[in-house]
Protein backbone atom coordinates (compact mmCIF):
# COMPACT_ATOMS: atom_id res chain seq x y z
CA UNK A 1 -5.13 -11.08 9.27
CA UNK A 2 -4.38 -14.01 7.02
CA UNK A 3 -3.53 -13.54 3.54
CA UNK A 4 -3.31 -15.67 0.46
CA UNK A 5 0.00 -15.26 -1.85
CA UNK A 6 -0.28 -14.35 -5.57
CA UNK A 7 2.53 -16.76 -6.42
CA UNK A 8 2.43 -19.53 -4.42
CA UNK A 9 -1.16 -19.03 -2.95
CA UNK A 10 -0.37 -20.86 0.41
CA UNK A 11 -3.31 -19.36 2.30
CA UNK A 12 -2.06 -16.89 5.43
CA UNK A 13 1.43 -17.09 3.92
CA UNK A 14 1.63 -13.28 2.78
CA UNK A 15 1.84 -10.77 5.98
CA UNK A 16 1.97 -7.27 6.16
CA UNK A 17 5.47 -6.22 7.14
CA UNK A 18 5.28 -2.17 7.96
CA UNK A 19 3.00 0.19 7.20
CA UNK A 20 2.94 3.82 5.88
CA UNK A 21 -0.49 6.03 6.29
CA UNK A 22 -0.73 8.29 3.72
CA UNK A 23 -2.88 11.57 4.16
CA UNK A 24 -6.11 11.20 2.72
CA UNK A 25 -7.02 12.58 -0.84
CA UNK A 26 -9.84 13.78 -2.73
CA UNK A 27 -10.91 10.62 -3.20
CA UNK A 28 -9.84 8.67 -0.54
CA UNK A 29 -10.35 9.02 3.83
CA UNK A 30 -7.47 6.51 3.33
CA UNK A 31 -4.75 5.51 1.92
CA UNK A 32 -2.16 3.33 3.06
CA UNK A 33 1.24 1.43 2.17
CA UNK A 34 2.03 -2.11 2.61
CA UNK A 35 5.49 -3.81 2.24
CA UNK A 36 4.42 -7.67 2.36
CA UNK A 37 6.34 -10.43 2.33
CA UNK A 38 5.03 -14.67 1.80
CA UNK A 39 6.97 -16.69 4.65
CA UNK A 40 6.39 -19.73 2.33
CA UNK A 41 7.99 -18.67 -1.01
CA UNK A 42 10.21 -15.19 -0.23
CA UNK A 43 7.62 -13.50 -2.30
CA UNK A 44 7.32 -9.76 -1.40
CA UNK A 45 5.39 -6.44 -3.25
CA UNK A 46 3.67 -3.57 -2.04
CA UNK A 47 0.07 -3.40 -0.73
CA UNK A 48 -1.97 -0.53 -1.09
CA UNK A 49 -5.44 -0.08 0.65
CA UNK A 50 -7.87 2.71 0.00
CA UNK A 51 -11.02 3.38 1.50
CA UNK A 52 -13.49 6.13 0.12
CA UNK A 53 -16.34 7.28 1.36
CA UNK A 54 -19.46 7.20 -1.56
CA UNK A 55 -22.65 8.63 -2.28
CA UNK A 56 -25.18 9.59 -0.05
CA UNK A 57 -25.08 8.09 3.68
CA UNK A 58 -21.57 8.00 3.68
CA UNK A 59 -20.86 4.50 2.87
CA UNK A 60 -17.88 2.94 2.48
CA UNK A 61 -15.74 1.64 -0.10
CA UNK A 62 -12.85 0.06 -0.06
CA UNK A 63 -10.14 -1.64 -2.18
CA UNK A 64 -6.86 -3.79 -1.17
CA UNK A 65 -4.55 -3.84 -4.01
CA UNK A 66 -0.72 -5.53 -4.53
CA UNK A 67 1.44 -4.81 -6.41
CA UNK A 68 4.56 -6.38 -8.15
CA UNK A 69 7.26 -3.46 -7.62
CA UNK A 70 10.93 -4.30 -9.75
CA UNK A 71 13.57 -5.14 -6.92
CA UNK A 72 15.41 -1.65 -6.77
CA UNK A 73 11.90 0.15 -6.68
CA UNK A 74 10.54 -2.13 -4.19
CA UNK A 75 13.98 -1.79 -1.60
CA UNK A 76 13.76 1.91 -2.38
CA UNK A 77 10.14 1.69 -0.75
CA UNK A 78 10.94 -0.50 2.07
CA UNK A 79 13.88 1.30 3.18
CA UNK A 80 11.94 4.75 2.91
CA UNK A 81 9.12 3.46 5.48
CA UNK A 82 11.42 1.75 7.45
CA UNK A 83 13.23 5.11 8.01
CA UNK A 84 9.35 7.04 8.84
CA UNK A 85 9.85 7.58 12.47
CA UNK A 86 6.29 7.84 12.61
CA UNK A 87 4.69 5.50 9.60
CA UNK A 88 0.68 6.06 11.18
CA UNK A 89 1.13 9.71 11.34
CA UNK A 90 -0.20 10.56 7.98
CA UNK A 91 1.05 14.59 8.92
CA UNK A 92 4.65 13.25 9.59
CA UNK A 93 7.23 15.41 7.30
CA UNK A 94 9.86 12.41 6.53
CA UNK A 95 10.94 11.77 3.09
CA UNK A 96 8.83 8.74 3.13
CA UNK A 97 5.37 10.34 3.66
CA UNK A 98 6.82 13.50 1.43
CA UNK A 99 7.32 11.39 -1.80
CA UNK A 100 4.40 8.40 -1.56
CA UNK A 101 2.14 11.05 -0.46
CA UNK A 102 2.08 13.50 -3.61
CA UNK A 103 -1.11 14.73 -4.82
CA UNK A 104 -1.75 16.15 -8.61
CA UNK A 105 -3.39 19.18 -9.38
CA UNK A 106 -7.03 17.62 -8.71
CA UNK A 107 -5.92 16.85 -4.89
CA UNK A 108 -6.09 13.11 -6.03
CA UNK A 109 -3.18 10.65 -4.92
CA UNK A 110 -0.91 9.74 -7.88
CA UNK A 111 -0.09 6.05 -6.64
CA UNK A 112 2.33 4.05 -7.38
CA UNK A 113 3.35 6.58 -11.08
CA UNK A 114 7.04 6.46 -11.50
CA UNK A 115 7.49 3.25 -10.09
CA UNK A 116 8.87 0.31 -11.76
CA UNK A 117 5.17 -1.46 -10.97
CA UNK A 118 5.07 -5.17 -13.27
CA UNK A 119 1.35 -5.92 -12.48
CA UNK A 120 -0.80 -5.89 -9.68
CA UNK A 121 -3.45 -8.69 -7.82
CA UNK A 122 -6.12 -8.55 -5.65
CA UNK A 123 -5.00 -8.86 -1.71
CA UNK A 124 -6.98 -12.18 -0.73
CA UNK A 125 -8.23 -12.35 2.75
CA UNK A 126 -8.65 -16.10 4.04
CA UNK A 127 -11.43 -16.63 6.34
């Protein structure tokens, strides 16, 4: 997959460095974390991609969202999925999959609240 970097936009620069599947929500059939990192300017967020199904015949919708985490928040994140001894399990009881994968009362994934998040960009996919 080649992506394009918010910052310096070097096309298939940003990759996707691990991976944590969430389990899916009211909303969502999927939901997914995404440490990425830009090999060109040492630029690195989190990723998150959802993907709903809608209306009637089931079709689907999906969304790839970064994010711009603050340093501490971000290495807190990347250290929890690095530690997931099974990130694309989305039943796997590690602290990891425990804390991103809280719910509130609706059954609806609460994202990225309590995070130190400083604005977010579309994920660009060159082609």
């Amino acid at each position: 997959m080649s992506l394009q970097c918010p910052d310096c936009e070097a096309e298939g620069s940003l990759e996707i460095r691990s991976t944590l599947q969430l389990q899916k929500d009211q909303c969502q059939s999927e939901v997914t974390l995404q440490i990425i990192e830009c090999h060109e300017c040492q630029f690195s967020g989190l990723a998150v991609f959802e993907e709903g199904r809608r209306g009637a015949g089931d079709t689907r919708a999906w969304k790839h969202t970064g994010y711009r985490l603050g340093e501490t928040d971000l290495n807190y994140v990347r250290e929890l999925i690095l530690a997931c001894p099974k990130p694309f399990d989305p039943t796997c009881d590690c602290l990891a999959h425990s804390q991103f994968g809280i719910c509130d009362s609706h059954g609806v994934w609460i994202g990225l609240a309590g995070f130190d998040a400083r604005g977010s960009f579309p994920i660009r996919l060159n082609v």
